[in-house]
Protein backbone atom coordinates (compact mmCIF):
# COMPACT_ATOMS: atom_id res chain seq x y z
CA UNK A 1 -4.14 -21.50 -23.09
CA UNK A 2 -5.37 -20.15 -19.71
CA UNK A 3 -9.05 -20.76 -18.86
CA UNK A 4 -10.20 -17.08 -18.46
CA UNK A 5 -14.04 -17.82 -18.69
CA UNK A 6 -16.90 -15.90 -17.51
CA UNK A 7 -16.85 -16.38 -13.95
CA UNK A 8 -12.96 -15.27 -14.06
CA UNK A 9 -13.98 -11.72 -15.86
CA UNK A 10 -17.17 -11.10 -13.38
CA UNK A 11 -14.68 -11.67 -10.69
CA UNK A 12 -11.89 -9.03 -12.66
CA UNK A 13 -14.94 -6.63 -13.21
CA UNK A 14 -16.20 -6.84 -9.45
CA UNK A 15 -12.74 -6.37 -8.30
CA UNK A 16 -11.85 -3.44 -10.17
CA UNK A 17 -15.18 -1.94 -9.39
CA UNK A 18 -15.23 -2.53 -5.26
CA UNK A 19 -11.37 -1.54 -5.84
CA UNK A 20 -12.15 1.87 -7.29
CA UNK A 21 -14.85 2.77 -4.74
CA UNK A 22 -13.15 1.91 -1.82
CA UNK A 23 -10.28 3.70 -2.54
CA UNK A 24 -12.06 6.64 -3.90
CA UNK A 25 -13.93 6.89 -0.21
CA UNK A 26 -10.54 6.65 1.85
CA UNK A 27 -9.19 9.70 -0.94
CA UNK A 28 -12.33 11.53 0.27
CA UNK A 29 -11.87 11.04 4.12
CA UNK A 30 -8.55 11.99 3.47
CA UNK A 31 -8.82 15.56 2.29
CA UNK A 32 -11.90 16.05 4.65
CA UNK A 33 -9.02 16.16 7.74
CA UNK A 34 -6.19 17.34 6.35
CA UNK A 35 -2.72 16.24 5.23
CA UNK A 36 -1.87 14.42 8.65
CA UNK A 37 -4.78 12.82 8.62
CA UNK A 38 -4.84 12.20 5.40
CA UNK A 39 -1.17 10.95 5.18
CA UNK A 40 -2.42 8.66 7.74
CA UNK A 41 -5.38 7.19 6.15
CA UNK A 42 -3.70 7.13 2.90
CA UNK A 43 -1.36 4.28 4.84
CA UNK A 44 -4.59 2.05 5.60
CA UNK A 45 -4.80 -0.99 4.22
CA UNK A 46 -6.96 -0.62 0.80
CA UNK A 47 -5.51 -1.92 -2.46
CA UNK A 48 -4.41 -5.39 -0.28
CA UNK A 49 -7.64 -5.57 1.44
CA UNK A 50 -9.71 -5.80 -2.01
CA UNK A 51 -7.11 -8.03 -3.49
CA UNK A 52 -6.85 -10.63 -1.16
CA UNK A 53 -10.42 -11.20 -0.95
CA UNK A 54 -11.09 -11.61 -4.99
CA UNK A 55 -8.22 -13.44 -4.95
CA UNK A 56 -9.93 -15.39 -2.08
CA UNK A 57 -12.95 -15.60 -4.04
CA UNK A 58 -12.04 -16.56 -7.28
CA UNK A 59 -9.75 -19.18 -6.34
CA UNK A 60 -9.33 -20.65 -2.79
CA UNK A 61 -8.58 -19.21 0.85
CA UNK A 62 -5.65 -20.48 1.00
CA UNK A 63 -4.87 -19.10 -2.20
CA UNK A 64 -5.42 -15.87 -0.78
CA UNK A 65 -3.16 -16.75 2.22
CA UNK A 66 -0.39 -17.66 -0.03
CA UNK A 67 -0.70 -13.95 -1.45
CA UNK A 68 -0.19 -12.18 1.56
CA UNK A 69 2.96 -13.74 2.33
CA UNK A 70 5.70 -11.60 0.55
CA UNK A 71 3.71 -8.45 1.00
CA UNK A 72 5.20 -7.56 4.50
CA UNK A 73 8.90 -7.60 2.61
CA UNK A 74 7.13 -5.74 0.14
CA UNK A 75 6.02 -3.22 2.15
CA UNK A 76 9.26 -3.04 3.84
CA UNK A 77 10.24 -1.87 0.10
CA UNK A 78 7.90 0.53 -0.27
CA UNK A 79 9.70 2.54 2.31
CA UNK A 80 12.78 2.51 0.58
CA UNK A 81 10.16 3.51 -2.05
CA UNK A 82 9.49 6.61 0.06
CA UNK A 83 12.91 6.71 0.97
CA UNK A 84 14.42 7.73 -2.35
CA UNK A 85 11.62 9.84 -2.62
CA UNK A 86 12.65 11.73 0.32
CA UNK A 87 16.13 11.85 -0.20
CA UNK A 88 15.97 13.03 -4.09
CA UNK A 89 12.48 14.77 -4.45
CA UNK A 90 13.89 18.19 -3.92
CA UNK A 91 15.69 18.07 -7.20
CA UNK A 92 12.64 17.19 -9.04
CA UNK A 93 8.86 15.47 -8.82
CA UNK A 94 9.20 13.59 -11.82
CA UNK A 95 13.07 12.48 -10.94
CA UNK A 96 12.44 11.31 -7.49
CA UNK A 97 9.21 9.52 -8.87
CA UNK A 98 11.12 7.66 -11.13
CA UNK A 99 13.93 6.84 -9.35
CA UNK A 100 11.94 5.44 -6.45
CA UNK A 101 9.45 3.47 -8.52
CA UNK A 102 12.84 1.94 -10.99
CA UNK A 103 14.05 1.08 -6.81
CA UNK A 104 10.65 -0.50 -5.83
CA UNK A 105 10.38 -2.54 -9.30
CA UNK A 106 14.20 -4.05 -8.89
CA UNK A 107 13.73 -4.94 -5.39
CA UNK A 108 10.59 -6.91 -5.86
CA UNK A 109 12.23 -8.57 -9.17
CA UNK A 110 14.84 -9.90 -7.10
CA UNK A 111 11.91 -11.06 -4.97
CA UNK A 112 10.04 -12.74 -7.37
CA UNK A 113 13.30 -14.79 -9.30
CA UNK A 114 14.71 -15.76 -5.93
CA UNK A 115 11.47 -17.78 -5.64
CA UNK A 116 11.46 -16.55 -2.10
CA UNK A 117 7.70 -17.97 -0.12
CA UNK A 118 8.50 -17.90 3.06
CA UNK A 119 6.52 -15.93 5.79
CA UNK A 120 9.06 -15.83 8.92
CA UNK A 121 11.75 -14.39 6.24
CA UNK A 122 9.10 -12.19 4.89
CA UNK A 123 8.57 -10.66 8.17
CA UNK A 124 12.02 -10.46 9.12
CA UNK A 125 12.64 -8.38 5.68
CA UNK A 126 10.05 -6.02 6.79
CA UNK A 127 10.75 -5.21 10.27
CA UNK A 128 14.56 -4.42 9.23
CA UNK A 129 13.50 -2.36 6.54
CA UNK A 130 11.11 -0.72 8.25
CA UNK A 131 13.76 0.74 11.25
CA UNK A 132 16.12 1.65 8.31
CA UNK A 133 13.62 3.64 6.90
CA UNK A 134 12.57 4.86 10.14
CA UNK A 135 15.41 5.94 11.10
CA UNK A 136 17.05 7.03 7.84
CA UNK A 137 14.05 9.48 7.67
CA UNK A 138 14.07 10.62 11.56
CA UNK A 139 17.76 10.87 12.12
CA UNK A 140 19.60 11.75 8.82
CA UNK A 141 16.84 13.65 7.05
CA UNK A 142 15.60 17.50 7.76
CA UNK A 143 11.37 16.66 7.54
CA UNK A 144 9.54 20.18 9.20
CA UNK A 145 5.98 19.50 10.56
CA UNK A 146 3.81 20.37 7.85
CA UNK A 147 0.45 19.86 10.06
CA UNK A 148 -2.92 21.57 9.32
CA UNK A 149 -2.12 22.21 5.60
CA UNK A 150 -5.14 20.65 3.88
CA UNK A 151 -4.71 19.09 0.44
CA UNK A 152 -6.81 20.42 -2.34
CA UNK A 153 -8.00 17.39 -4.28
CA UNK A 154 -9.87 17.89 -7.35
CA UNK A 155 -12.90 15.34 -8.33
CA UNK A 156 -10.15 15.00 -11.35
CA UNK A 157 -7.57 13.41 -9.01
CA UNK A 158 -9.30 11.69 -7.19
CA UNK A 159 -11.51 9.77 -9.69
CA UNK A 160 -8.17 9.09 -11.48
CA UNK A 161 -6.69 7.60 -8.12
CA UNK A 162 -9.88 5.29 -7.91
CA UNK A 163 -9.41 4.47 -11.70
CA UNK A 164 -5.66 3.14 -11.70
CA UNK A 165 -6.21 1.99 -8.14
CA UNK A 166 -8.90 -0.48 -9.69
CA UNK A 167 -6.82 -1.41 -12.39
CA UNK A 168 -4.07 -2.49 -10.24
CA UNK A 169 -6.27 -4.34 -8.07
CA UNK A 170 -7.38 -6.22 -10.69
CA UNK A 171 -4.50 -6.40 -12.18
CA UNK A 172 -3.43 -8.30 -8.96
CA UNK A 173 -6.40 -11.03 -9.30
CA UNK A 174 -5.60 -11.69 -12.92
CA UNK A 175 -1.72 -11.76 -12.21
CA UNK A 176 -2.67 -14.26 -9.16
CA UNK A 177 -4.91 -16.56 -11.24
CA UNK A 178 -1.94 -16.49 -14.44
CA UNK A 179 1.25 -16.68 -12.28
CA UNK A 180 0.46 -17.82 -8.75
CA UNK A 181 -0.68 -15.85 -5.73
CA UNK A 182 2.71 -14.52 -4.22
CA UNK A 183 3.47 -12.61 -7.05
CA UNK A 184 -0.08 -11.17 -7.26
CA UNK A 185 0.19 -10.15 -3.58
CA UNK A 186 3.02 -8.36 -4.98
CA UNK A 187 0.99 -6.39 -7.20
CA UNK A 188 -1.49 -5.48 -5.10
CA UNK A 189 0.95 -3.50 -2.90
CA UNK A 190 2.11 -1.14 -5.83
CA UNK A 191 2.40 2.07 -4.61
CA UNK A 192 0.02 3.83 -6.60
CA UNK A 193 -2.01 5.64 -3.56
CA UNK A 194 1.84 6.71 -2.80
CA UNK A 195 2.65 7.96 -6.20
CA UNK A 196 -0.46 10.11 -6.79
CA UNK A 197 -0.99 11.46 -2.97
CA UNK A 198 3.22 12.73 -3.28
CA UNK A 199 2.10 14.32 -6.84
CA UNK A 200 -0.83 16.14 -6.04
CA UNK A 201 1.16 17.41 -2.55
CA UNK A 202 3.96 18.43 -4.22
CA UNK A 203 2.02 20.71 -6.42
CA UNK A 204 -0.66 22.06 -3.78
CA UNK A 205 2.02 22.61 -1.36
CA UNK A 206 5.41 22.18 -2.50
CA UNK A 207 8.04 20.16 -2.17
CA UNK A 208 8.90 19.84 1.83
CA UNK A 209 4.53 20.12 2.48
CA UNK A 210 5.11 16.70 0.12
CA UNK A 211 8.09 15.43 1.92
CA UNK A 212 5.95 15.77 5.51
CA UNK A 213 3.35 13.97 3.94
CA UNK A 214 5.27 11.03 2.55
CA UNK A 215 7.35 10.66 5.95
CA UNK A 216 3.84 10.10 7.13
CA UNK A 217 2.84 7.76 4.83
CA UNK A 218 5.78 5.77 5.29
CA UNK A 219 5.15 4.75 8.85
CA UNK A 220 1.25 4.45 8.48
CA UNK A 221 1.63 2.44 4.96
CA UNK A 222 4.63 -0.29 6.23
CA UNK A 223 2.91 -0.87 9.53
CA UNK A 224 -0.85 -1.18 9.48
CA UNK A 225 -0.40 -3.17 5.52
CA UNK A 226 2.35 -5.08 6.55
CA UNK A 227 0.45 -6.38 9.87
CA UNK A 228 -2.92 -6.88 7.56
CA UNK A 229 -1.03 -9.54 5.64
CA UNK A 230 -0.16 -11.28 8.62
CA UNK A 231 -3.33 -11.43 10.01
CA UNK A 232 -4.89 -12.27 6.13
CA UNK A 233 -2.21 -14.97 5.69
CA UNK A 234 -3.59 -16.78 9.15
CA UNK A 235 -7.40 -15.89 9.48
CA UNK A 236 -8.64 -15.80 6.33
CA UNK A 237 -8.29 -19.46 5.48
CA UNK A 238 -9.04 -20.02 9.43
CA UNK A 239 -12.31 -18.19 9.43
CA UNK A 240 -13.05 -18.13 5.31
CA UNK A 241 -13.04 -15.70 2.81
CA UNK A 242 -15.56 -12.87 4.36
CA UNK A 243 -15.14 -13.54 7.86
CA UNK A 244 -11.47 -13.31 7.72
CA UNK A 245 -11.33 -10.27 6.25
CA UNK A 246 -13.62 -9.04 8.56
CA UNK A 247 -11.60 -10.38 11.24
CA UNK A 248 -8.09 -8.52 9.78
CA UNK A 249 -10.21 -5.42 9.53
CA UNK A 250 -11.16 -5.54 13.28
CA UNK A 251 -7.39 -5.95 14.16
CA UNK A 252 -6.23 -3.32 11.80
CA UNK A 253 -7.26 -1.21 14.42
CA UNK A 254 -4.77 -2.50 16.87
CA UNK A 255 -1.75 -1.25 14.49
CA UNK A 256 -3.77 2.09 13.26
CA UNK A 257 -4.11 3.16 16.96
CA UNK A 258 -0.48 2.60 17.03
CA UNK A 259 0.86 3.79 13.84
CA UNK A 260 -1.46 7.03 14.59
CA UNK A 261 0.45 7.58 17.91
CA UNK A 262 3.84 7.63 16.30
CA UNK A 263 2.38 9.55 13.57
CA UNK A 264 1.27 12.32 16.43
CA UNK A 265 4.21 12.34 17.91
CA UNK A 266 6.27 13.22 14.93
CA UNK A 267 4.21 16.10 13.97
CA UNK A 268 3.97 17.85 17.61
């Protein structure tokens, strides 16, 4: 019988609340600038940032460490996430949706039975993935500019973004305290922000406006996530919970500044 006391829900509760919010704010940052901008932000790390550190406070730093090393593999998987999407979207929202997501969950299944813990292998995974997606999407694929279109989110959307984003966050903690922290580092990088920014883009401006904005949030999602978890992995049990979160934060800027340069160039 697993010990899910009191202390164990307050931390599921506080999770799913701080999970919500924060994700909420980046939503609303994101439609304030637009859909490059937005695509951009939308790639920040959010749903990893509030899992590690609930799953570094409600079990151990380390803990927390041990969850953040799959998730640059996993990242490299969401871009074959946004891959598919790419590649099949114009025959269908719902299609290319499900296709991708059927994709993301057999890739990270054949993570999770292979056992695989291993953070030099994790890294490796993600860097290859991340130039076949790259390239895949910059050689083979016809993606038009789209920038300047803003996205017209509705209170609606956005409050449901913050809802399931909360869920899976805490979702994430709870899978981390039941079944080990790797594969709740998995679940915290579920591409939910993905799913619904593609959705509400496809329908407020159309399939190849949604196709811009996912090429966008390809680059700025695998990058600046995938380098989080690195830094997570080593500074938070280095510097503690808070402080090394902080810390990863502070260096997030390092990869935004680059991902956002790419990101520029692509959409001159």
């Amino acid at each position: 019988m697993f010990d899910l006391d009191w202390s164990v829900w307050s931390n599921l509760i506080r999770s799913f609340l701080v999970g919500a919010t924060w994700v909420t704010l980046v939503t609303v940052i994101a439609e304030k600038f637009g859909s490059k901008i937005g695509g951009f932000i939308g790639g920040l790390p959010s749903t990893i940032v509030v899992a590690l550190l609930f799953i570094g406070l409600g079990q151990s730093a380390e803990e927390s460490a041990r969850a953040a090393v799959m998730i640059p593999l996993v990242m490299g998987v969401n871009g074959i996430f946004i891959l598919i999407y790419l590649a099949t979207v114009r025959n269908g929202l719902f299609k290319a949706l499900g296709l991708a997501l059927l994709a993301w969950a057999l890739l990270n299944t054949i993570i999770v039975v292979t056992h695989v813990e291993n953070l030099v292998f994790s890294i490796l995974g993600w860097l290859i993935l991340m130039v076949i997606s790259y390239t895949v999407s910059e050689k083979f694929m016809s993606i038009g500019s789209r920038g300047g279109v803003r996205v017209a989110y509705t209170w609606v959307q956005i409050l449901l973004r913050g809802l399931i984003s909360g869920f899976i966050i805490s979702l994430a903690v709870l899978v981390s305290r039941l079944a080990g922290p790797v594969i709740g580092g998995i679940f915290s990088t579920f591409p939910v922000i993905f799913m619904s920014t593609l959705a509400i883009t496809y329908f407020t401006g159309g399939v190849e406006f949604s196709r811009a904005v996912a090429k966008t949030l390809m680059l700025s999602g695998m990058i600046n996530v995938g380098f989080y978890a690195i830094c997570a992995h080593f500074l938070i049990p280095e510097l503690g919970v808070w402080l090394g979160t902080l810390a990863c934060l502070i260096l997030s800027i390092i990869s935004a500044a680059a991902s956002y340069r790419i990101i520029r160039a692509q959409t001159k």
